[in-house]
Protein backbone atom coordinates (compact mmCIF):
# COMPACT_ATOMS: atom_id res chain seq x y z
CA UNK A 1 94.34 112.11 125.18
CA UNK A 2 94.29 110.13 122.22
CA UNK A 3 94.68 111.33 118.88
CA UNK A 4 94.29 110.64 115.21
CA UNK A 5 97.45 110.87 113.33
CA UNK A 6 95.82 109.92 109.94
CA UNK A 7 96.54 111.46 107.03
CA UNK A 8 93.98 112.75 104.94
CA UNK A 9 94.75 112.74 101.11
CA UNK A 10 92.76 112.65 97.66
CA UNK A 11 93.14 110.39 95.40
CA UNK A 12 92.56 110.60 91.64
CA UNK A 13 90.41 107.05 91.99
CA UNK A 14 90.03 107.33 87.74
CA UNK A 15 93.37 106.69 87.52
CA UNK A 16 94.08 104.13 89.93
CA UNK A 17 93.34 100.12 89.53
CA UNK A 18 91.06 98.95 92.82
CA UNK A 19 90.53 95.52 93.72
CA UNK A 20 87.32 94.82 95.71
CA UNK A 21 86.70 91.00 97.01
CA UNK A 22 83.25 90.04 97.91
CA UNK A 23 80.06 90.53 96.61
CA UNK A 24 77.80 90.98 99.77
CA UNK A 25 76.87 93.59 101.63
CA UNK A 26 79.80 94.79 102.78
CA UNK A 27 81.17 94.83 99.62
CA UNK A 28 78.10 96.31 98.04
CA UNK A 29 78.71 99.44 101.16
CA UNK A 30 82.50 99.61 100.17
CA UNK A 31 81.33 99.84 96.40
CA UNK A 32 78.75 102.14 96.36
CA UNK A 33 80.64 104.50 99.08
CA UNK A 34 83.63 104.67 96.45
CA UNK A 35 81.26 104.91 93.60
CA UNK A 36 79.46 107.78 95.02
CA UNK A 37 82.89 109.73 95.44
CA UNK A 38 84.58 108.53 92.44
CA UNK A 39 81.99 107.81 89.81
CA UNK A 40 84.89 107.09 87.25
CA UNK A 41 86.64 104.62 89.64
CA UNK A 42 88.89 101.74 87.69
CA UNK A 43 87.06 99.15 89.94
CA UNK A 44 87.25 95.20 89.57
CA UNK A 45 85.32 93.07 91.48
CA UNK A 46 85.72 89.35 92.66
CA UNK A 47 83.67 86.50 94.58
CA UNK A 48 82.14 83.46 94.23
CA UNK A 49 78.64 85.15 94.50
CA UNK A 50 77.39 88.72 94.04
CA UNK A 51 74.29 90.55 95.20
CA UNK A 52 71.65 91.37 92.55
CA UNK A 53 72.35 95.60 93.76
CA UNK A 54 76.21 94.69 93.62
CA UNK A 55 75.64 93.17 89.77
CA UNK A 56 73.31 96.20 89.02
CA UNK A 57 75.59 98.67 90.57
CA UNK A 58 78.33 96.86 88.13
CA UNK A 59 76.51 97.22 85.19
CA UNK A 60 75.52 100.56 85.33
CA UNK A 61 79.23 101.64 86.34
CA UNK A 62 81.27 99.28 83.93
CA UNK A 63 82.52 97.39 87.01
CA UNK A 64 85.03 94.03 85.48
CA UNK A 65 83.03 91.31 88.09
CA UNK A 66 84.87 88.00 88.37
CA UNK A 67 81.67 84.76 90.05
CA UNK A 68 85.63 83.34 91.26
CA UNK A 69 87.48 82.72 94.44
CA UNK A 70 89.81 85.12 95.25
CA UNK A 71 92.86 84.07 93.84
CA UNK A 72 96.63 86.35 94.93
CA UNK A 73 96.67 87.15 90.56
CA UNK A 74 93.80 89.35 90.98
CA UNK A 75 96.29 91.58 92.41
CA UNK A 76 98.24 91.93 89.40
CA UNK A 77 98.21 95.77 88.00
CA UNK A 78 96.48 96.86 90.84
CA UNK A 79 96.67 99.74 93.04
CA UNK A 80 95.17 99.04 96.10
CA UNK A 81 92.71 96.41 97.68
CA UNK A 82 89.46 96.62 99.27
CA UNK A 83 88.61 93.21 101.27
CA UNK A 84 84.41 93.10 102.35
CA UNK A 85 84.08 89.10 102.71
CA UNK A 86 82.78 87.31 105.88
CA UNK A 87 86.12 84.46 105.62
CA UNK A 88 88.29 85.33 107.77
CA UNK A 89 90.81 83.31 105.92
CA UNK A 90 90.26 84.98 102.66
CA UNK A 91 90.66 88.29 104.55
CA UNK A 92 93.64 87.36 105.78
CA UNK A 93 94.93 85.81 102.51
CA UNK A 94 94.57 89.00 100.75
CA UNK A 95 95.85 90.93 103.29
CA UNK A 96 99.20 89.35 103.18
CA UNK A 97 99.06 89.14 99.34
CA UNK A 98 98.54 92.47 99.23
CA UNK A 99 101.46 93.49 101.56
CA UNK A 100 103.84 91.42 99.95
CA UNK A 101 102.97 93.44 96.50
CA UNK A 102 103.24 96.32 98.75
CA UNK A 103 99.69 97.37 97.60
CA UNK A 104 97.54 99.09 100.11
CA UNK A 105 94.44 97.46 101.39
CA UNK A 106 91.81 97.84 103.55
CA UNK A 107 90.04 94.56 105.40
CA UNK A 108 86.54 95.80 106.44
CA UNK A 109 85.84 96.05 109.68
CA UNK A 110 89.35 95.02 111.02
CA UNK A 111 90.96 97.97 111.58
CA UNK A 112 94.82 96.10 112.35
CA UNK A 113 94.43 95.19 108.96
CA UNK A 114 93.77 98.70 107.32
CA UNK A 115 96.13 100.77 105.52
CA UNK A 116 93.41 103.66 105.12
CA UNK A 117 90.16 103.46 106.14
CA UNK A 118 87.03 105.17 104.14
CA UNK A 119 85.99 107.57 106.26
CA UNK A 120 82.74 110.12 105.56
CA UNK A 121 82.90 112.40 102.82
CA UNK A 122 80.96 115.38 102.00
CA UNK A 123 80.90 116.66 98.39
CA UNK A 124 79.81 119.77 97.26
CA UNK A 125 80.67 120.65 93.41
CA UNK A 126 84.55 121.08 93.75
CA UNK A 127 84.49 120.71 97.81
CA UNK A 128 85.10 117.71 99.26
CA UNK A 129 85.48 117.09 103.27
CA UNK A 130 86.71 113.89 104.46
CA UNK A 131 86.03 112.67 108.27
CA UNK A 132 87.89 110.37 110.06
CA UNK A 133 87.62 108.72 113.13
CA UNK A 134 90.94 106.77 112.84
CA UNK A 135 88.32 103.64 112.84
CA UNK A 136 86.88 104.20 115.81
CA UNK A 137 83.01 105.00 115.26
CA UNK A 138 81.99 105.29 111.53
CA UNK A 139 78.83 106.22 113.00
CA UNK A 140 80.15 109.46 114.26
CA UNK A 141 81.65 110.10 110.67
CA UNK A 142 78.46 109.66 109.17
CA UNK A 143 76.47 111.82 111.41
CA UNK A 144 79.22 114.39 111.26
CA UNK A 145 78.85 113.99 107.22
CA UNK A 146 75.16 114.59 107.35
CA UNK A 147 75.58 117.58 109.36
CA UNK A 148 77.93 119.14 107.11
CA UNK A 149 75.80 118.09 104.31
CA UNK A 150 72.91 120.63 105.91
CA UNK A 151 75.00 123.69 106.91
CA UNK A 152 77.59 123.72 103.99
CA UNK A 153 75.61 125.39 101.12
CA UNK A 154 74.67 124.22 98.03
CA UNK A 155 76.22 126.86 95.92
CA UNK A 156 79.78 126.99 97.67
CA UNK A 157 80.88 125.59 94.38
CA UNK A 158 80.03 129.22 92.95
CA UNK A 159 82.24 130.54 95.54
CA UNK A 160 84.99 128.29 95.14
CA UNK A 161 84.84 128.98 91.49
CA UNK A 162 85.13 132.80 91.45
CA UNK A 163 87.85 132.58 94.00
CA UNK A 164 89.81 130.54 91.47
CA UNK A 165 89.20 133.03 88.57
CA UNK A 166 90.22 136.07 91.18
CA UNK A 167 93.32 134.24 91.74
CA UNK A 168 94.08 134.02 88.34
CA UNK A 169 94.18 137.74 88.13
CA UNK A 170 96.09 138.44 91.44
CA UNK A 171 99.97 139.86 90.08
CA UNK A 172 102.91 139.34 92.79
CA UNK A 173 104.14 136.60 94.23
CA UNK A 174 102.77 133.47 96.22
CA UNK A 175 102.59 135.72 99.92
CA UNK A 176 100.89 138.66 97.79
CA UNK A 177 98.18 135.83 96.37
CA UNK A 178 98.30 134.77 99.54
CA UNK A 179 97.03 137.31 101.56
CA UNK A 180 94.82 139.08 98.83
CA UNK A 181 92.38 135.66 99.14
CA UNK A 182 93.22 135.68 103.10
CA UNK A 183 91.32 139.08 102.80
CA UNK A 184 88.58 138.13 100.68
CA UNK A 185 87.60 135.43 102.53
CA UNK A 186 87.73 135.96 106.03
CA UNK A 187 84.44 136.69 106.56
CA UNK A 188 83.43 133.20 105.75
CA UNK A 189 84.41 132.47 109.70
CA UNK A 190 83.64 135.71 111.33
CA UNK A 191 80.38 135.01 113.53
């Protein structure tokens, strides 16, 4: 049986310097999918041509747009690389650019040229869910996302907020903490 052997992590997008090339509609997906995330994203955008929703989106996010080809010193300073274009060439170009900065990057729809992929996210005040199909049917992740949308409830963020505060309070050491919040909240899977 095949398996995904992804690994999930969280990254602080605010403080990281993203490279997006293309302007379509890929790019305008990859945008507004990170935007929607990680409204504070450090995001920097290049192509020859941009959508009027990408240059709106842009705007109304602070997003540094380049109307250039992609060129490797784009790269410079930056973190990691999203490629949405329809040139295969370009795609590839960055790709390798990117490697050889050992940046990580992610080629839309190509998964052999994916160091992460962005998979469905659900965000609830301070609870977030990523979903993963290791690339295999983003369809699946997003109707998994919408149903965890409807059955996780809107005010879980109360709940993970008086947890936190009850932890504060909880003397002994990490197994004590531990197993006091075990307690508490083991009736959020009992049927």
């Amino acid at each position: 049986m095949e398996r995904n052997n992804l690994y999930p992590i969280f990254l602080k997008m605010h403080e990281l310097q993203v490279l997006i090339v293309g302007g379509g509609n890929v790019a305008l997906e990859k945008l507004t999918f990170l935007l929607k995330s990680s409204p504070t994203a450090n995001v920097t955008m290049v192509a020859p041509l941009f959508r009027d929703e990408v240059k709106a989106i842009a705007k109304a996010y602070d997003i540094k747009m380049y109307h250039l080809a992609y060129e490797e010193s784009f790269l410079c300073d930056k973190d990691l690389a999203i490629v949405a274009t329809d040139k295969l060439n370009v795609n590839h170009q960055v790709y390798t650019d990117a490697k050889r900065r050992n940046l990580l990057v992610n080629v839309a729809d190509t998964p052999e040229l994916c160091d992460f992929y962005l998979g469905g996210i659900v965000t609830k005040g301070n609870v977030k869910i990523a979903i993963s199909t290791n690339g295999k049917s983003p369809t699946t992740a997003k109707r998994l996302r919408q149903f965890f949308e409807a059955v996780i409830p809107e005010d879980i963020n109360e709940l993970v907020q008086n947890l936190n505060a009850y932890r504060k309070t909880i003397k002994g050491n990490f197994e004590d903490k531990v197993s006091a919040l075990n307690k508490i909240t083991e009736n959020l899977i009992q049927k």
